[in-house]
C-alpha atoms as a PDB file:
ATOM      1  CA  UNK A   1      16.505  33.355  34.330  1.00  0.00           C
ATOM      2  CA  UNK A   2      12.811  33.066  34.733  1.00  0.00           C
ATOM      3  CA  UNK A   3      11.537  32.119  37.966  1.00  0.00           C
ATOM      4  CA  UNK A   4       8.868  29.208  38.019  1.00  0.00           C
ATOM      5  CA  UNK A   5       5.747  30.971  40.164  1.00  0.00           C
ATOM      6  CA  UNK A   6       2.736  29.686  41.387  1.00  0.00           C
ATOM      7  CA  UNK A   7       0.864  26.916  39.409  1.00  0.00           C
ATOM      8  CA  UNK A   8      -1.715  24.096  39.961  1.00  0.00           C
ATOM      9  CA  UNK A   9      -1.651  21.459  37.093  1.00  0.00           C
ATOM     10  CA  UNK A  10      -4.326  18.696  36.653  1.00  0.00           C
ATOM     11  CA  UNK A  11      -2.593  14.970  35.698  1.00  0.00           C
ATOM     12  CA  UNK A  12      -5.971  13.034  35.011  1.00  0.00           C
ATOM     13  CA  UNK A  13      -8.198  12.593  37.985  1.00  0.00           C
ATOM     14  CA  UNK A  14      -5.990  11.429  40.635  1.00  0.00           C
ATOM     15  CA  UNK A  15      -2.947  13.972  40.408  1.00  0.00           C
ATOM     16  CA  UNK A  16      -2.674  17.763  41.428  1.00  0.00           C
ATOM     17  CA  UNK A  17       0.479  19.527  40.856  1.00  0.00           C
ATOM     18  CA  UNK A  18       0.753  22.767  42.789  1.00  0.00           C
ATOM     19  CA  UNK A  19       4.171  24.766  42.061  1.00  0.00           C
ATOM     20  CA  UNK A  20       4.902  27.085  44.517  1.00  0.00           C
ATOM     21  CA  UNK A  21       7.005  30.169  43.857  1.00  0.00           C
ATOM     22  CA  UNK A  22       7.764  30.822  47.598  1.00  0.00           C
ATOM     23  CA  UNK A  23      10.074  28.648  49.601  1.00  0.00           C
ATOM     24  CA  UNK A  24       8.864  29.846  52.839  1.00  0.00           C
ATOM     25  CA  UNK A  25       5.324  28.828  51.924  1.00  0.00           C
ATOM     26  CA  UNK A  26       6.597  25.529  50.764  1.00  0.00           C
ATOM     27  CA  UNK A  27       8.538  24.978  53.598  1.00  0.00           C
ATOM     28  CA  UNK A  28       5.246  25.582  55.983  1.00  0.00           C
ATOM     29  CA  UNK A  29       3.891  22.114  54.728  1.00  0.00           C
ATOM     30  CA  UNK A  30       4.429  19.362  57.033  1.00  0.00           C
ATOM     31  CA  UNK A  31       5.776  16.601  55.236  1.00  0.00           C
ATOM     32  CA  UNK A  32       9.231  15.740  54.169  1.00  0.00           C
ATOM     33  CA  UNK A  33      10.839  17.203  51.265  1.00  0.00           C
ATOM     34  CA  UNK A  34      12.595  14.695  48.257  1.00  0.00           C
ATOM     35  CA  UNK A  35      14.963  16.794  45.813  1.00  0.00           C
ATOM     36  CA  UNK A  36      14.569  15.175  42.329  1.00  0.00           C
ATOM     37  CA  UNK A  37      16.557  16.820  38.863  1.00  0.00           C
ATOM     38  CA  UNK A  38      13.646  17.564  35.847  1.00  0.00           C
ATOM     39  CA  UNK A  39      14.269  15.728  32.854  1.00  0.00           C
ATOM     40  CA  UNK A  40      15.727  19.288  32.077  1.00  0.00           C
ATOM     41  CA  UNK A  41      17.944  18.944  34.445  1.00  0.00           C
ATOM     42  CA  UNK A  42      16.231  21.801  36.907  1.00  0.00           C
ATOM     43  CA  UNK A  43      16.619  21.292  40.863  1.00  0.00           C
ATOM     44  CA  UNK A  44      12.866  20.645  42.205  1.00  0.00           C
ATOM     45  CA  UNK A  45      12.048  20.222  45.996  1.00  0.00           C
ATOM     46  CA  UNK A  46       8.983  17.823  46.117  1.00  0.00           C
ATOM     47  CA  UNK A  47       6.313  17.367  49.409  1.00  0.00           C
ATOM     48  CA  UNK A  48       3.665  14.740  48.599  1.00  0.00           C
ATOM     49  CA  UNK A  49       0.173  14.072  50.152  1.00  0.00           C
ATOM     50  CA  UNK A  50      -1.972  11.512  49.510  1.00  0.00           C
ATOM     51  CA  UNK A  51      -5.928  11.703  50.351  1.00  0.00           C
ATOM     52  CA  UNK A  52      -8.289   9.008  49.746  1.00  0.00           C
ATOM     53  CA  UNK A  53      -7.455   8.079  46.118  1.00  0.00           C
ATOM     54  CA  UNK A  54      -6.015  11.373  45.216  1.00  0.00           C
ATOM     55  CA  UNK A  55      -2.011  12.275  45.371  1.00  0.00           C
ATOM     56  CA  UNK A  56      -1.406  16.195  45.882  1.00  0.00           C
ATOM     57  CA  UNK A  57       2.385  17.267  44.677  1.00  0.00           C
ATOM     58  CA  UNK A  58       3.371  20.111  46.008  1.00  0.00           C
ATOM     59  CA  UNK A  59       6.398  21.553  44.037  1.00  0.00           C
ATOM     60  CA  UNK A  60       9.567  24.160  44.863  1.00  0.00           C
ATOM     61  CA  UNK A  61      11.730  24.861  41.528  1.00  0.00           C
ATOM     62  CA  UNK A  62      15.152  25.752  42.461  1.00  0.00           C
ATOM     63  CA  UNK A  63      16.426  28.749  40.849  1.00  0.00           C
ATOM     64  CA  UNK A  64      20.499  29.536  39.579  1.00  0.00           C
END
C-alpha cells in the first residue's frame, strides 16, 4: 500500500491542508487530535489551527 507523504494543499483562500507523512512530527503539534474516516474510507488523524481568518489542517493518514 502506498503511504500518503508530505503535502500542503490550497482550499481557496482561507484553507491550508498540510499532510504529514511522519506521526512523530504530527504528534509534536500542540493541539488535540480528531480521527475522522475519508469518504474512502481511510483512517485520518486531524489537528486544526485557526489564525485570523485562515484555518490550517494539519493531516496524519493512517496506514494498513
Amino acid at each position: 500500500m502506498n503511504t500518503p507523504g508530505d503535502f500542503v494543499g490550497v482550499a481557496g483562500p482561507k484553507a491550508i491542508y498540510i499532510g504529514m507523512g511522519d506521526k512523530s512530527e504530527f504528534d509534536q503539534i500542540n493541539r488535540p487530535a480528531t480521527k475522522i474516516t475519508s469518504d474512502a474510507g481511510k483512517e485520518v488523524s486531524v489537528k486544526t489551527v485557526e489564525q485570523e481568518d485562515v484555518t490550517v489542517i494539519f493531516q496524519f493518514w493512517h496506514v494498513d
